[in-house]
Protein backbone atom coordinates (compact mmCIF):
# COMPACT_ATOMS: atom_id res chain seq x y z
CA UNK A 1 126.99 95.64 83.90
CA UNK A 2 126.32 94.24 87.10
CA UNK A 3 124.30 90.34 86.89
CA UNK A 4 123.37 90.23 90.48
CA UNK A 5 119.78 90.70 91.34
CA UNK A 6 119.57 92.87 94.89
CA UNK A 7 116.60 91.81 96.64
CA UNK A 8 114.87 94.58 98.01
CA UNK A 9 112.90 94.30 100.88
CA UNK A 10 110.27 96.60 102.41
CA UNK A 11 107.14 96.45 104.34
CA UNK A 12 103.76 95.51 102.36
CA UNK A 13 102.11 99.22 103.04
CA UNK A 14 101.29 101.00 99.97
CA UNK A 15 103.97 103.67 101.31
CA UNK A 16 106.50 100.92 102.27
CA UNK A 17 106.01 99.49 98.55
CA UNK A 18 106.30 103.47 97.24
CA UNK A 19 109.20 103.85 98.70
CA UNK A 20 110.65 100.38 97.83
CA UNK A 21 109.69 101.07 93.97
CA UNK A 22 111.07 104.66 93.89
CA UNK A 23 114.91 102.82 95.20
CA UNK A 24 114.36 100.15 92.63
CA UNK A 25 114.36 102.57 89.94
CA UNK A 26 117.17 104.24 91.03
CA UNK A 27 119.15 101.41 91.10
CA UNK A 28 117.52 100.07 88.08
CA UNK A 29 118.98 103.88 86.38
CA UNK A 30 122.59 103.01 87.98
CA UNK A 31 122.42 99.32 85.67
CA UNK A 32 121.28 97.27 88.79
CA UNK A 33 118.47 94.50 88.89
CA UNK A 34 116.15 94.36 91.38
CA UNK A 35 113.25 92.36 92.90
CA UNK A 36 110.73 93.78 95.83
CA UNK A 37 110.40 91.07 98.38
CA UNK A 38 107.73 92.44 100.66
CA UNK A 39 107.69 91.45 104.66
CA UNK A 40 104.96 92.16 107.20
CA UNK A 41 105.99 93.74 110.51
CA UNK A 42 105.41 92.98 113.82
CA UNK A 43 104.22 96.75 114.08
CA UNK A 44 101.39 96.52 111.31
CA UNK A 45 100.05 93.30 112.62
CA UNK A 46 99.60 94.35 116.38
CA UNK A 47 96.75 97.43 116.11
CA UNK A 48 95.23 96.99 119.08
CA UNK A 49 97.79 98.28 121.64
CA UNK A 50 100.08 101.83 121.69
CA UNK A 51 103.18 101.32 120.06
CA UNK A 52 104.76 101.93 123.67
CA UNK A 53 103.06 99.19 125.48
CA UNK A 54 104.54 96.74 122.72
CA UNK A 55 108.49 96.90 124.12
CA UNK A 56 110.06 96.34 121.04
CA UNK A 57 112.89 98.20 119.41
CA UNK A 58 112.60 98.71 115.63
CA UNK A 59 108.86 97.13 115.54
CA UNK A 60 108.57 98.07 112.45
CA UNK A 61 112.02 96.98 111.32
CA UNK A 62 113.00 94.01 113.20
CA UNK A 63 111.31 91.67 110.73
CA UNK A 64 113.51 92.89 107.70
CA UNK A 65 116.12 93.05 109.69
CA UNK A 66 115.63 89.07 109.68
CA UNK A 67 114.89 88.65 106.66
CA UNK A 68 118.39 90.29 105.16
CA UNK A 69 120.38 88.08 108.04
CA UNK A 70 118.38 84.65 107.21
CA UNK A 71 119.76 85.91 103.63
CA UNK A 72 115.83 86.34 102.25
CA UNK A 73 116.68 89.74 101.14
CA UNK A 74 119.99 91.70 100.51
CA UNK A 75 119.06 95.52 101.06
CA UNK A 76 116.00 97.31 103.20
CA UNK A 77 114.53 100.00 102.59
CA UNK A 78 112.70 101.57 105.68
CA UNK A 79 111.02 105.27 106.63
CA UNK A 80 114.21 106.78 108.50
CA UNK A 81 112.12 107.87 111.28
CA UNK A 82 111.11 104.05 112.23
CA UNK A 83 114.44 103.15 112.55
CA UNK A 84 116.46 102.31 115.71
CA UNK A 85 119.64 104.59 116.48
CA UNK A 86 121.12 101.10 116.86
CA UNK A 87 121.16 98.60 114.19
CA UNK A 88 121.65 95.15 114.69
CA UNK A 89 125.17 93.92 114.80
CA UNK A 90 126.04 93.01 110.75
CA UNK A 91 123.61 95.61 109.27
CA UNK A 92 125.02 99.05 108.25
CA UNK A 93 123.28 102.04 107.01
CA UNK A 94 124.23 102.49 103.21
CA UNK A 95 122.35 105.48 102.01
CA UNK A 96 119.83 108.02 103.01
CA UNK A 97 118.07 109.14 100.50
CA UNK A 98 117.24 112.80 99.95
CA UNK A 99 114.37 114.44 102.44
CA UNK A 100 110.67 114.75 101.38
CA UNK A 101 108.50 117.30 103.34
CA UNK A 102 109.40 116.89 107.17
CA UNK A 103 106.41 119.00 108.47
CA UNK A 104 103.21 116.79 110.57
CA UNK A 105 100.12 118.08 109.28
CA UNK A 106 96.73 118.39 110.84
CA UNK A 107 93.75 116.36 108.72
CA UNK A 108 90.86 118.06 109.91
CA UNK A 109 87.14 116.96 109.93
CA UNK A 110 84.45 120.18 109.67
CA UNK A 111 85.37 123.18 111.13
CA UNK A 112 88.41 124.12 113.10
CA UNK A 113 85.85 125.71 116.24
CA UNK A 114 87.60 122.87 118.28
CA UNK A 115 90.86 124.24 118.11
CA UNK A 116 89.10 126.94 120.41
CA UNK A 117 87.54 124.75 122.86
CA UNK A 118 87.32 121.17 123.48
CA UNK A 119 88.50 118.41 120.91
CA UNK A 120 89.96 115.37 119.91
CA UNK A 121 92.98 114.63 117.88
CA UNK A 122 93.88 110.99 116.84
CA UNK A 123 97.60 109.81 116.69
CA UNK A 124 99.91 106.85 117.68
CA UNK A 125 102.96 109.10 118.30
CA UNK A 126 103.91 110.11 121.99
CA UNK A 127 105.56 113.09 120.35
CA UNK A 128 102.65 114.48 118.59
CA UNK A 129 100.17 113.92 121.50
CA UNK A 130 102.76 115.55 123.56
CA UNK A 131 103.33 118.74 121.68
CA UNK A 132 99.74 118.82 120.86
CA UNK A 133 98.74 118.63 124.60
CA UNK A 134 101.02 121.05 125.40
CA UNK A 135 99.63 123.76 122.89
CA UNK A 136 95.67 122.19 123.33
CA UNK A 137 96.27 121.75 127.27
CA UNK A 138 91.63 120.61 127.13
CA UNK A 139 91.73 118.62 124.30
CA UNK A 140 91.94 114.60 123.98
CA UNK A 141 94.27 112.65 122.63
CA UNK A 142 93.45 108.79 121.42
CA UNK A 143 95.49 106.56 120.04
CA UNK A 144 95.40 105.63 116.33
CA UNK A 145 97.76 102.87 114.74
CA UNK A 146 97.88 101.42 111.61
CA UNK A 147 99.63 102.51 108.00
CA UNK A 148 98.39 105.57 106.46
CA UNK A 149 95.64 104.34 104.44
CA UNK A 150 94.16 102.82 107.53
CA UNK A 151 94.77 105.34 109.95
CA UNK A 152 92.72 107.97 107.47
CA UNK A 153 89.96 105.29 106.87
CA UNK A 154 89.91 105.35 111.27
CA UNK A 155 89.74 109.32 111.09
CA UNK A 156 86.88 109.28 108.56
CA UNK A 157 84.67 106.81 110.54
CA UNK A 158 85.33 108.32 113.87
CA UNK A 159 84.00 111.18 115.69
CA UNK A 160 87.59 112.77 116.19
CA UNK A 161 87.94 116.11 115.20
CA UNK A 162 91.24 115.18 113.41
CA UNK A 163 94.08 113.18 112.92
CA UNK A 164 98.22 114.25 113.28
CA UNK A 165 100.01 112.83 109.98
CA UNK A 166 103.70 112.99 108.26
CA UNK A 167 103.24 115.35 105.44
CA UNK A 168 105.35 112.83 103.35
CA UNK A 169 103.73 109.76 103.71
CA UNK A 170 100.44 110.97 102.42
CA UNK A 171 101.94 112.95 100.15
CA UNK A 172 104.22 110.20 98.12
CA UNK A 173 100.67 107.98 97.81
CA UNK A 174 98.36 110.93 96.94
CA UNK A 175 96.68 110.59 99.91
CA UNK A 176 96.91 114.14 100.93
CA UNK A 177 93.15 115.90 101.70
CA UNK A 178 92.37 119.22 101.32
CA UNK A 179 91.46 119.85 104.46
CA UNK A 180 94.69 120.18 106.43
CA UNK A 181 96.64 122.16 108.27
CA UNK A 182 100.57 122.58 108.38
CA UNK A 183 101.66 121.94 111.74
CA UNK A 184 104.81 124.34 111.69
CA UNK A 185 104.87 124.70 115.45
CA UNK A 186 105.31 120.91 115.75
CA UNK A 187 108.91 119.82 116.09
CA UNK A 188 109.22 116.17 113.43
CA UNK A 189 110.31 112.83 114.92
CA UNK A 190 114.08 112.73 114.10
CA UNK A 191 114.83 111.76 110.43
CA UNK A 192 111.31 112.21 109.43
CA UNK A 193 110.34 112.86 105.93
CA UNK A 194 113.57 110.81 104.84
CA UNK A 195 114.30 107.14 103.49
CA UNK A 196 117.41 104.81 104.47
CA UNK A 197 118.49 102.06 103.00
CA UNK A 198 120.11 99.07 105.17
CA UNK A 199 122.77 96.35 103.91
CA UNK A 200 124.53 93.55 105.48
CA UNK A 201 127.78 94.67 106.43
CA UNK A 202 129.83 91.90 104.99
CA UNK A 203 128.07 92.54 101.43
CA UNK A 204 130.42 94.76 99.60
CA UNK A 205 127.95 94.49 96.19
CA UNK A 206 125.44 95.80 97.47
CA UNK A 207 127.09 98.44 99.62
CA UNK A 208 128.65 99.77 96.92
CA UNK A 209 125.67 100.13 94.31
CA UNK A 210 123.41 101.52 96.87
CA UNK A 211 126.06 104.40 98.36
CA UNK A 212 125.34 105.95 94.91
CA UNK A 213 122.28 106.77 96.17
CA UNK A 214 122.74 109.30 99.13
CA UNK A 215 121.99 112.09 99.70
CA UNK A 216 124.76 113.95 101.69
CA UNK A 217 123.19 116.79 103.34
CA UNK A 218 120.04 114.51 104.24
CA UNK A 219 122.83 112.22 105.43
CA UNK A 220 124.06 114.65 107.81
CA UNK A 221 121.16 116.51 108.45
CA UNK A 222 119.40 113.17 110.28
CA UNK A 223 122.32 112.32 112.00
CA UNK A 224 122.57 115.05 113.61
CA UNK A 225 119.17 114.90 114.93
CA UNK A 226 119.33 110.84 115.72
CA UNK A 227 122.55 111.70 117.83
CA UNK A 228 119.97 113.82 119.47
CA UNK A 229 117.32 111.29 119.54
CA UNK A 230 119.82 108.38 121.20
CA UNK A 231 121.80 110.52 123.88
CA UNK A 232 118.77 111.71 125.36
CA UNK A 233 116.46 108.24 125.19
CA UNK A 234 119.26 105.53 125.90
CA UNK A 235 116.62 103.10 123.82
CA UNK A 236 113.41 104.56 125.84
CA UNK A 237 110.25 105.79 123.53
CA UNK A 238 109.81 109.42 124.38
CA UNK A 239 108.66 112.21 123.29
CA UNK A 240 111.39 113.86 121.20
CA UNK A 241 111.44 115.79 118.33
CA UNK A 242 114.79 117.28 116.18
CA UNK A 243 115.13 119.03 112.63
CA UNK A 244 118.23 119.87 111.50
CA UNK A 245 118.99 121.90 108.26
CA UNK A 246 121.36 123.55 106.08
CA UNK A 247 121.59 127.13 105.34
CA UNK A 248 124.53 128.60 103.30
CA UNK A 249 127.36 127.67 105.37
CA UNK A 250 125.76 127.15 108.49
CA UNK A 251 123.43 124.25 110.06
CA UNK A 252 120.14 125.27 111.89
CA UNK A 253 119.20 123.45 114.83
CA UNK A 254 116.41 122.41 116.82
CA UNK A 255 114.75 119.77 119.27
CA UNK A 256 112.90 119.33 122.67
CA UNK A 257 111.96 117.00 125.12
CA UNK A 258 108.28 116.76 126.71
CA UNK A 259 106.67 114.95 129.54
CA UNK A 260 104.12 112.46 128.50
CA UNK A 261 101.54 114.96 129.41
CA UNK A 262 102.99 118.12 127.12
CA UNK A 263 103.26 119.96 130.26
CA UNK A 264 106.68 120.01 130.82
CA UNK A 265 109.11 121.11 127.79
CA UNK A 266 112.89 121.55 127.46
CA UNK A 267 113.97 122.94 124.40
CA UNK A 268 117.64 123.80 122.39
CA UNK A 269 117.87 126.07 119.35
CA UNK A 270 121.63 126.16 117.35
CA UNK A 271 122.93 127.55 114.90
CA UNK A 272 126.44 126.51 114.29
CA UNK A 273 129.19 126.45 111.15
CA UNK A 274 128.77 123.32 109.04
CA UNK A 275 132.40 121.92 110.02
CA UNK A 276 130.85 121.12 113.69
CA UNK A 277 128.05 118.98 112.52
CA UNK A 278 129.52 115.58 114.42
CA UNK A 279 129.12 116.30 117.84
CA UNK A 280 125.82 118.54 117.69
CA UNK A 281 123.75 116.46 118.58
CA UNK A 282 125.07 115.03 121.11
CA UNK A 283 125.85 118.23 122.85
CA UNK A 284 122.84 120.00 122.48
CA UNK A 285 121.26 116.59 123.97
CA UNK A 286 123.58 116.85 127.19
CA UNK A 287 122.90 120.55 127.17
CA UNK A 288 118.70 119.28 128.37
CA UNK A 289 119.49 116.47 129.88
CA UNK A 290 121.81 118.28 132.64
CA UNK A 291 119.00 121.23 132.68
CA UNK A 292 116.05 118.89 134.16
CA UNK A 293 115.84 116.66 131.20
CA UNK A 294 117.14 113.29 132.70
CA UNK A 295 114.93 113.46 135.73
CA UNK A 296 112.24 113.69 133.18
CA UNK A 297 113.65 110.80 131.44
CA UNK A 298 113.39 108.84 134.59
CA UNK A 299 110.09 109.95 135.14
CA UNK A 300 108.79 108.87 131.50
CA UNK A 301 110.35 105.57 131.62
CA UNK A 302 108.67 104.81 134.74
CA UNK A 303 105.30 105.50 133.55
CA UNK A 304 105.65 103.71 130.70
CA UNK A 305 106.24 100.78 132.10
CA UNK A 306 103.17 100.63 134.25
């Protein structure tokens, strides 16, 4: 069948490398050959500072993304959630593969008496600090970076009282504890718990062995909530969080926007026939941003640039 080897590249995590193996044998299945190429990112070499303060759209992408246009690789494969709503100009989304647990979890040290009182939860996400401040109004929030297995090495030596996680990543590297909690109240980062996969545009090979692999309700499902994600931020970090999902002929809807602080919240829940998927997003968006949401935008995008 096909001669070609498709260079896949991925960050060197031991989830980035999970996730680049588990595409390489699916294409490997289709008849494809493949070869991992792994490239560091700009986001897991800079640990010291909030992913905010960094200015950098797609930190954790932008390296690939040089990599496949210097021609070092030919496909990436990337955690959907860490991926700008705008790609560079020549790459194209290909495939998205299908969704893994969406759901943030709580790891928790001890007891849970915290959760009652006073306490201190780690995480480098201005959504989860947001949406935990706004249900824990006394608790702390600090920042943690890092990739998973570092970030739960940080938890273990620290005096937090727990750490905010993606279900999926510690789950697809059997890092998963058994002292957690399922955040269900906590609305995921858009396109969380998926995968994408990233070609050049001009590629047609590769395009066309890796569209085998998507998943189309996944496909739709985290466009929908990246419509969401880019009408309301206009390329601004924020705290935003969307899950969108299929029921029998129908598509479920939520997503929110909250002040850096969690005090302030502006929420949309949808349910709508699966034929007006396109626009959802993007409506629902509009619908907060013209109820309060874009002064808050302002307001956010301000204070993160002090």
């Amino acid at each position: 069948m096909a001669q070609k080897v498709i260079r896949i590249g991925t960050r060197d995590s031991e989830l980035a490398l999970w996730q680049a193996h588990t595409v390489e044998k699916k294409l490997n299945d289709l008849g494809y050959k493949t070869e991992i190429i792994a490239v560091k990112s700009t986001g897991d070499i800079i640990l010291n500072k909030p992913l905010y303060e960094l200015g950098i759209t797609g930190i954790f992408t932008k390296n690939l993304d040089a990599a496949m246009i210097n021609g070092q690789v030919d496909i990436a494969v990337h955690s959907m959630k860490d991926v700008p709503t705008a790609l560079p100009i020549g790459i194209v989304q290909v495939a998205v593969l299908e969704r893994a647990n969406e759901k943030d979890i709580l790891v928790c040290k001890n007891n849970l008496d915290f959760l009652t009182g006073n306490g201190i939860i780690a995480t480098g996400s201005l959504r989860r600090q947001a949406q935990w401040l706004h249900k824990y109004p006394t608790h702390k929030v600090v920042d943690l970076r890092g990739n998973v297995n570092l970030r739960m090495q940080k938890l273990n030596e620290s005096d937090w009282n727990g750490a905010v996680f993606a279900a999926a990543g510690l789950e697809r590297i059997n890092l998963k504890p058994t002292a957690f909690i399922n955040l269900d109240w906590m609305i995921p980062a858009p396109a969380q718990g998926a995968m994408v996969i990233v070609a050049m545009a001009n590629d047609e090979f590769c395009k066309e062995a890796v569209s085998e692999l998507n998943d189309l309700e996944t496909d739709i499902c985290t466009y929908i909530e990246r419509q969401f994600l880019k009408t309301l931020e206009g390329g601004c970090t924020a705290p935003i969080g969307a899950i969108a999902k299929f029921t029998e002929d129908t598509i479920e809807f939520k997503g929110a926007l909250f002040s850096l602080d969690g005090k302030q919240k502006f929420e949309v829940e949808k349910v709508v026939p699966i034929e007006q998927w396109k626009k959802l997003g993007f409506e629902l968006a509009k619908e907060i941003l013209n109820n309060g949401g874009a002064e808050l935008m302002k307001n956010i995008k301000e204070a993160l640039k002090k």
